[in-house]
N, C-alpha and C. Protein backbone atom coordinates (compact mmCIF):
# COMPACT_ATOMS: atom_id res chain seq x y z
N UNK A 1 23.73 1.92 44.26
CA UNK A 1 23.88 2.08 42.83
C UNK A 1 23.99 0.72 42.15
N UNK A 2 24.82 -0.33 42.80
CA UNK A 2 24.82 -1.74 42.24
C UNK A 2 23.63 -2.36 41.93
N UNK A 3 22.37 -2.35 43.63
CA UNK A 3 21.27 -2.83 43.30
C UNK A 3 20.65 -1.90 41.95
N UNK A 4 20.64 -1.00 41.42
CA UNK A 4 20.15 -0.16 40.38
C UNK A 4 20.29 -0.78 39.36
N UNK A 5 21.74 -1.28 39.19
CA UNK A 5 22.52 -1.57 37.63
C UNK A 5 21.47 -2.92 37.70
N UNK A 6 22.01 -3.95 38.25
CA UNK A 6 21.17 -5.35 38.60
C UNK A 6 20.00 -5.52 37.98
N UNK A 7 18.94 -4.78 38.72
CA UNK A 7 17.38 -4.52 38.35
C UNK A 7 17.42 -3.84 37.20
N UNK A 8 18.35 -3.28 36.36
CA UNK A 8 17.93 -2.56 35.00
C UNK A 8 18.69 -3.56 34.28
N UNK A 9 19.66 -4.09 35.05
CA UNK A 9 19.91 -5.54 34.05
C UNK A 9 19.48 -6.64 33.90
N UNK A 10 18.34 -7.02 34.57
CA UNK A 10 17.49 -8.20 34.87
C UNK A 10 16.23 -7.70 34.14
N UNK A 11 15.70 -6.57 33.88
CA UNK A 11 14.64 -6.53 33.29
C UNK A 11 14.84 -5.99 31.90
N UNK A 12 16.05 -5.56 31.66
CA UNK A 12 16.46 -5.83 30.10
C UNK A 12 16.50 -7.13 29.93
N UNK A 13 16.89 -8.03 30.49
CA UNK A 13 17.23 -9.58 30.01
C UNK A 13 16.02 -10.46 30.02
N UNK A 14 14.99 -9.92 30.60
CA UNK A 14 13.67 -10.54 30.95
C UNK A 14 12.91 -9.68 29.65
N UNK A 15 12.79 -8.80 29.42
CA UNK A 15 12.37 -7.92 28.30
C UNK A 15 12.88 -8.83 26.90
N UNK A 16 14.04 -8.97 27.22
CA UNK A 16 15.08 -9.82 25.68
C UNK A 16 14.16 -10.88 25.38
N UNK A 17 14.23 -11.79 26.42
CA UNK A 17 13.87 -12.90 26.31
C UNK A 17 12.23 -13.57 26.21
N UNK A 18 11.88 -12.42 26.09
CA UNK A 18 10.36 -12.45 26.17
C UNK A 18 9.85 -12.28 24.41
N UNK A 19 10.71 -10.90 23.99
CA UNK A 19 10.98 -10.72 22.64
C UNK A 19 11.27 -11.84 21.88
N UNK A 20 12.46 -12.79 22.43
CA UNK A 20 12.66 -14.00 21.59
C UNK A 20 11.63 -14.80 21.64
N UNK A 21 10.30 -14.70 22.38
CA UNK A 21 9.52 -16.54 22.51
C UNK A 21 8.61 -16.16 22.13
N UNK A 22 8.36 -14.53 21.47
CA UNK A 22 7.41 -14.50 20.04
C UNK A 22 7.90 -14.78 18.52
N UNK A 23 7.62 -16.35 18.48
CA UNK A 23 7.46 -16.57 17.31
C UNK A 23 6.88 -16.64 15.55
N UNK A 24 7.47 -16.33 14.85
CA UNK A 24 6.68 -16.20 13.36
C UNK A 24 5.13 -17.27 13.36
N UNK A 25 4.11 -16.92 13.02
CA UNK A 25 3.19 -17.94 12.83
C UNK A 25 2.53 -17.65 11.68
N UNK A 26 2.18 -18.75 11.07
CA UNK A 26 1.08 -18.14 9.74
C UNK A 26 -0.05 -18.55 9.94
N UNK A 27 -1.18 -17.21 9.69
CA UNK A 27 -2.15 -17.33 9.92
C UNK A 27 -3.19 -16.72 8.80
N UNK A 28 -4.42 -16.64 8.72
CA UNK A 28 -5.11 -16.37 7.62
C UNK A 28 -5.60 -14.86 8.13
N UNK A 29 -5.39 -14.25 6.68
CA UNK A 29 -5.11 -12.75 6.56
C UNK A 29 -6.36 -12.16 5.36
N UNK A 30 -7.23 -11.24 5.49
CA UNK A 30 -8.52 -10.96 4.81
C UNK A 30 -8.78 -9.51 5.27
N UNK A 31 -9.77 -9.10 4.42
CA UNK A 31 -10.73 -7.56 5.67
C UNK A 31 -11.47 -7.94 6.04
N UNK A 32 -11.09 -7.86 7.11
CA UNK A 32 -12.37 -8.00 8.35
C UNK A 32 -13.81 -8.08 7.91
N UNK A 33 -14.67 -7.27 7.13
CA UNK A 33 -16.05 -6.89 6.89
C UNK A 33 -15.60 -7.93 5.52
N UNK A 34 -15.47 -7.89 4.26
CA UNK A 34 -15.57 -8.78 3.14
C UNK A 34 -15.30 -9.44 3.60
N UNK A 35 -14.67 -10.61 3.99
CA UNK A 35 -14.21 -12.16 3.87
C UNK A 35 -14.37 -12.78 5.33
N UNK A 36 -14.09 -11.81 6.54
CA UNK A 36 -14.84 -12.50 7.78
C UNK A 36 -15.80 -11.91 8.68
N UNK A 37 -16.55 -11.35 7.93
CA UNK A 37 -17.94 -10.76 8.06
C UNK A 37 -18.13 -9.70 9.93
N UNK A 38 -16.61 -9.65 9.50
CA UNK A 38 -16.66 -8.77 11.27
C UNK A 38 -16.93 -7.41 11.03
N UNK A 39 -18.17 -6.94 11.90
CA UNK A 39 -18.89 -5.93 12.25
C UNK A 39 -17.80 -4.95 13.49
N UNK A 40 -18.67 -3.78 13.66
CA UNK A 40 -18.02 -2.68 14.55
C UNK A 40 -17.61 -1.15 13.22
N UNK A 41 -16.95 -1.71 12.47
CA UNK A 41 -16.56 -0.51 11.32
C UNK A 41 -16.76 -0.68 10.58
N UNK A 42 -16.74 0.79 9.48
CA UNK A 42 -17.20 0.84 8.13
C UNK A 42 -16.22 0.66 7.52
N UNK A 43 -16.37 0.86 6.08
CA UNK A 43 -15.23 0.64 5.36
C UNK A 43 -14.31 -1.18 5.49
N UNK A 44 -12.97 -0.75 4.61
CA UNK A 44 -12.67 -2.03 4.76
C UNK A 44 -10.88 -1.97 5.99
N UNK A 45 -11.08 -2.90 6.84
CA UNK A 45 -9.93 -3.38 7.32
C UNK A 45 -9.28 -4.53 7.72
N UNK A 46 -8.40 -4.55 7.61
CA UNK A 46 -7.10 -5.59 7.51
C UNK A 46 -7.50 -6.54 8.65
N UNK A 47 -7.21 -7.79 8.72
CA UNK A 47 -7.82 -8.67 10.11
C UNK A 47 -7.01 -10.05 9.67
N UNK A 48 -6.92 -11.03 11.03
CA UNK A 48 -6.24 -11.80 10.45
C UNK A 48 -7.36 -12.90 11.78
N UNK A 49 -7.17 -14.40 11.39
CA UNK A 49 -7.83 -15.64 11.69
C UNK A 49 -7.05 -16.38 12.18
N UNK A 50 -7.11 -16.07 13.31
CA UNK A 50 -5.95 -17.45 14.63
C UNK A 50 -7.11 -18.12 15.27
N UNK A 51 -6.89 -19.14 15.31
CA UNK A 51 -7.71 -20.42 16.25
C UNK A 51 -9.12 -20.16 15.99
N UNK A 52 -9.81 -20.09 14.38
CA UNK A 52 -11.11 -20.04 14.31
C UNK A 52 -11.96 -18.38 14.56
N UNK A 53 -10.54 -17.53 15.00
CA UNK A 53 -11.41 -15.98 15.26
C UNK A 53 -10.78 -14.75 15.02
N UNK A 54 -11.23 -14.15 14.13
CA UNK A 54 -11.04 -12.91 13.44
C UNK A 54 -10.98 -11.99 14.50
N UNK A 55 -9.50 -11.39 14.35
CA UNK A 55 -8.96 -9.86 15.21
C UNK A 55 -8.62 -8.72 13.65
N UNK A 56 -9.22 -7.69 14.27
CA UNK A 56 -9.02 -6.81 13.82
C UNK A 56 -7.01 -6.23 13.72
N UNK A 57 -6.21 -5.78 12.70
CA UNK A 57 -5.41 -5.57 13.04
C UNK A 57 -4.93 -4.20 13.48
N UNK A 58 -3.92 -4.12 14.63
CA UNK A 58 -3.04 -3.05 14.71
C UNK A 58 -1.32 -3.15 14.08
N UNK A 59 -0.95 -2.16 13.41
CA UNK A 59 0.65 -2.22 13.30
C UNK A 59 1.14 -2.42 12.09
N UNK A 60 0.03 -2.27 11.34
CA UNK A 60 0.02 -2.64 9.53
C UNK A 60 -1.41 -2.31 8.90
N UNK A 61 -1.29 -1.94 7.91
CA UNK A 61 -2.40 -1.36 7.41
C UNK A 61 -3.01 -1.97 6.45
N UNK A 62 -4.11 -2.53 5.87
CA UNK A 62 -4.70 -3.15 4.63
C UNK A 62 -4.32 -2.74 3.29
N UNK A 63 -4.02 -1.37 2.99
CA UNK A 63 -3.44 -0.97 1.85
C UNK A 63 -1.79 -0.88 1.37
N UNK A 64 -1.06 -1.19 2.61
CA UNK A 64 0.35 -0.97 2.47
C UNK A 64 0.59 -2.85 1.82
N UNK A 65 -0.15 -3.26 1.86
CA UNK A 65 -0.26 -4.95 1.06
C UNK A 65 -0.76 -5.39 -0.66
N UNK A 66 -0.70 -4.26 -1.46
CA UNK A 66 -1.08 -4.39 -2.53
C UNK A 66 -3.03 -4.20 -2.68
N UNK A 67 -3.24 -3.97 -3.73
CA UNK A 67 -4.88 -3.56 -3.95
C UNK A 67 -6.03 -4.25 -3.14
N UNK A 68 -6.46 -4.06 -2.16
CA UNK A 68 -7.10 -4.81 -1.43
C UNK A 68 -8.43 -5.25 -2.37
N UNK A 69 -8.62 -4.34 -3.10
CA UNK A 69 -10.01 -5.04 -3.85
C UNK A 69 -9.42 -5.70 -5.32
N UNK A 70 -7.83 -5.95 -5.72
CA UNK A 70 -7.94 -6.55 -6.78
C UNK A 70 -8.33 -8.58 -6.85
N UNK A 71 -8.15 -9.29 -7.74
CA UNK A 71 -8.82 -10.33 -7.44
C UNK A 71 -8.01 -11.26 -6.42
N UNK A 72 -6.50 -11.22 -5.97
CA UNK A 72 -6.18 -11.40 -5.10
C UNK A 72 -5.99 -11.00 -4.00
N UNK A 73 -6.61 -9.90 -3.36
CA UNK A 73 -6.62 -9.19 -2.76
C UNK A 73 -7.05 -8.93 -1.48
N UNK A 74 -7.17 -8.78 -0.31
CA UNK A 74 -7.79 -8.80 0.44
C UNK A 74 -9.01 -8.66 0.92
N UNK A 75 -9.79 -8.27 0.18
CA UNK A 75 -11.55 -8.08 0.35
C UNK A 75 -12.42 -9.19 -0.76
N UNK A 76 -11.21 -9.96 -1.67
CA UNK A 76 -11.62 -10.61 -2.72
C UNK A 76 -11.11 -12.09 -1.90
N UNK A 77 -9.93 -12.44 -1.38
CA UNK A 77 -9.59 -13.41 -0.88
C UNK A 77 -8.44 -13.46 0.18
N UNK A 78 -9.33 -14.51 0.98
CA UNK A 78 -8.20 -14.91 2.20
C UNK A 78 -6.86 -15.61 2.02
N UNK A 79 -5.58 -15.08 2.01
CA UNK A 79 -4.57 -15.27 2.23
C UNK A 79 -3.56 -15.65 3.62
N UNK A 80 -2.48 -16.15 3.06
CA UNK A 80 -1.66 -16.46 4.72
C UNK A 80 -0.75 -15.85 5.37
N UNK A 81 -0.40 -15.72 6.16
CA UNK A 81 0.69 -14.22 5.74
C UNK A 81 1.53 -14.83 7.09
N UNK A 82 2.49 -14.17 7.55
CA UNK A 82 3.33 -14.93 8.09
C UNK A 82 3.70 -13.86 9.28
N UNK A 83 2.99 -13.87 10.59
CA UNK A 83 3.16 -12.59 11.58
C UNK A 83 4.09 -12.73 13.15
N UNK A 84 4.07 -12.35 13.36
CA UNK A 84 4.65 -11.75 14.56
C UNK A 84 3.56 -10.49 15.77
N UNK A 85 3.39 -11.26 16.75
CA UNK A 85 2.64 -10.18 17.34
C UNK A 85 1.89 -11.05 18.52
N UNK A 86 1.12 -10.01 19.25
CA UNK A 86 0.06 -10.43 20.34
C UNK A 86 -1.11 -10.34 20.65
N UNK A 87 -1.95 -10.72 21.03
CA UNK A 87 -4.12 -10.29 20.93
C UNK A 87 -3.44 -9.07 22.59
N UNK A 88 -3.91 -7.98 21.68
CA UNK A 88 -4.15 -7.28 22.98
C UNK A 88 -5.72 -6.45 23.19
N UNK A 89 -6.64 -6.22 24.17
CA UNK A 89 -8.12 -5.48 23.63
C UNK A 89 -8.85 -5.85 22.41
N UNK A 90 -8.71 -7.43 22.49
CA UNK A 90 -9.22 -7.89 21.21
C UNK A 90 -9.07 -7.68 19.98
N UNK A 91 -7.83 -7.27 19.77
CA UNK A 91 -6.98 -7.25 18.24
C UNK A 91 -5.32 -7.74 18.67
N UNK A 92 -4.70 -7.93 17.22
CA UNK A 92 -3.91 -8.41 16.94
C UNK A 92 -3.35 -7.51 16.85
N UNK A 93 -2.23 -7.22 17.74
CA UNK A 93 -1.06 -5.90 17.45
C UNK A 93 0.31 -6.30 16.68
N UNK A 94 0.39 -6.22 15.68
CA UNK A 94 1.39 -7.30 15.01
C UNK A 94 3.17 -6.20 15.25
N UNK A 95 3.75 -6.99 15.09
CA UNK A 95 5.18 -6.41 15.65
C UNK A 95 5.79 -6.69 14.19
N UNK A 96 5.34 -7.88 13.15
CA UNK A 96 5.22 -8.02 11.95
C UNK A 96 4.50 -8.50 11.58
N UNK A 97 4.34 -8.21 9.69
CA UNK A 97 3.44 -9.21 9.33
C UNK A 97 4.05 -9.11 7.23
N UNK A 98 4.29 -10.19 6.74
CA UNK A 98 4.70 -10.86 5.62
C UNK A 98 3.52 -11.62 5.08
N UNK A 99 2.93 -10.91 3.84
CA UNK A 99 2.05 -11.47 3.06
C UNK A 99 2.84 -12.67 2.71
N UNK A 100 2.69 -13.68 2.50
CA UNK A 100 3.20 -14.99 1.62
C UNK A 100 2.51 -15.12 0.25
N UNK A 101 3.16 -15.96 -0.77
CA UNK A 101 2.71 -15.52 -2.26
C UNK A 101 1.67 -16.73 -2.12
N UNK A 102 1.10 -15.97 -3.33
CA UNK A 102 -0.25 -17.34 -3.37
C UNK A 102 0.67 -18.27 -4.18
N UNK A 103 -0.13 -19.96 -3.98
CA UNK A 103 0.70 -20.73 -4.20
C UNK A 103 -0.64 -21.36 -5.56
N UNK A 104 -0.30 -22.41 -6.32
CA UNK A 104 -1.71 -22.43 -7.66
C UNK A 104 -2.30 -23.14 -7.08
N UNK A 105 -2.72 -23.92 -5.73
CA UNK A 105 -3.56 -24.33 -5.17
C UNK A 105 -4.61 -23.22 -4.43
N UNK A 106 -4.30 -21.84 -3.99
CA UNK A 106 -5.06 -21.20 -3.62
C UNK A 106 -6.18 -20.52 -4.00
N UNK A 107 -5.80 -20.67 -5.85
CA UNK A 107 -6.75 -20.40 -6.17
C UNK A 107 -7.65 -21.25 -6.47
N UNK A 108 -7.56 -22.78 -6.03
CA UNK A 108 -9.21 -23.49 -6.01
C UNK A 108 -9.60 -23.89 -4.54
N UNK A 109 -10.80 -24.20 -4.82
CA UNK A 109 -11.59 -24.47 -3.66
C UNK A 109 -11.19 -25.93 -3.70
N UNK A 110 -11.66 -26.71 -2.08
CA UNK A 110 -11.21 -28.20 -1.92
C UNK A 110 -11.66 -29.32 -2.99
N UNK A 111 -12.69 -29.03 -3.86
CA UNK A 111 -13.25 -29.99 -4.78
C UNK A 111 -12.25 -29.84 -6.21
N UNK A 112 -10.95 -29.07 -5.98
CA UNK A 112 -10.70 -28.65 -7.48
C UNK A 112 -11.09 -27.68 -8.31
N UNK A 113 -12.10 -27.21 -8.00
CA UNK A 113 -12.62 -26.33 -8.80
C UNK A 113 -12.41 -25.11 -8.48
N UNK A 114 -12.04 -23.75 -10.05
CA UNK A 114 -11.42 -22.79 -9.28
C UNK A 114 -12.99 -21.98 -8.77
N UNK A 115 -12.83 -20.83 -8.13
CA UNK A 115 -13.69 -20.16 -7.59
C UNK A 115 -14.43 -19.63 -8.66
């Protein structure tokens, strides 16, 4: 019975600690099909841009984030958002995810000029 407790207490603590060394990251947040031209489905969905490559998301939805087609919006523009999560089957299963506010630089492009 001891060895029992042990092993269910070692892999809670290994479980814990695994939980802690996923850290918040911000990354760039869009629908998939408007803004990073990723194919497979119709319609529009939520996707986010780590290291140059668009994952589709799981664990949050594109509409629970405000109007996806208004002009800040997700099918109109890429935003940063601030997540929590892992690439699993080639998507992003987010455990969280925090839109961040646009800041008045986002709305121009690198030359200054707005869009």
């Amino acid at each position: 019975m001891k060895k029992l407790v042990i092993v269910a207490l070692l892999t809670f603590g290994i479980n814990a600690l695994n939980a802690q060394e996923k850290k918040p990251q911000v990354v760039e947040a869009s629908c998939g099909q408007c803004q990073f031209g990723m194919k497979g489905k119709a319609g529009c969905d939520l996707a986010v841009r780590i290291d140059g490559k668009a994952y589709f998301v799981d664990g949050t939805d594109i509409n629970k984030h405000g109007d996806a087609h208004a002009e800040d919006g997700f099918c109109s523009a890429i935003r940063k958002a601030e997540v929590v999560g892992e690439i699993k089957n080639d998507r992003f299963v987010a455990s969280s995810f925090k839109l961040l506010p646009l800041k008045k630089d986002d709305h121009n492009n690198h030359d200054g000029h707005k869009h």
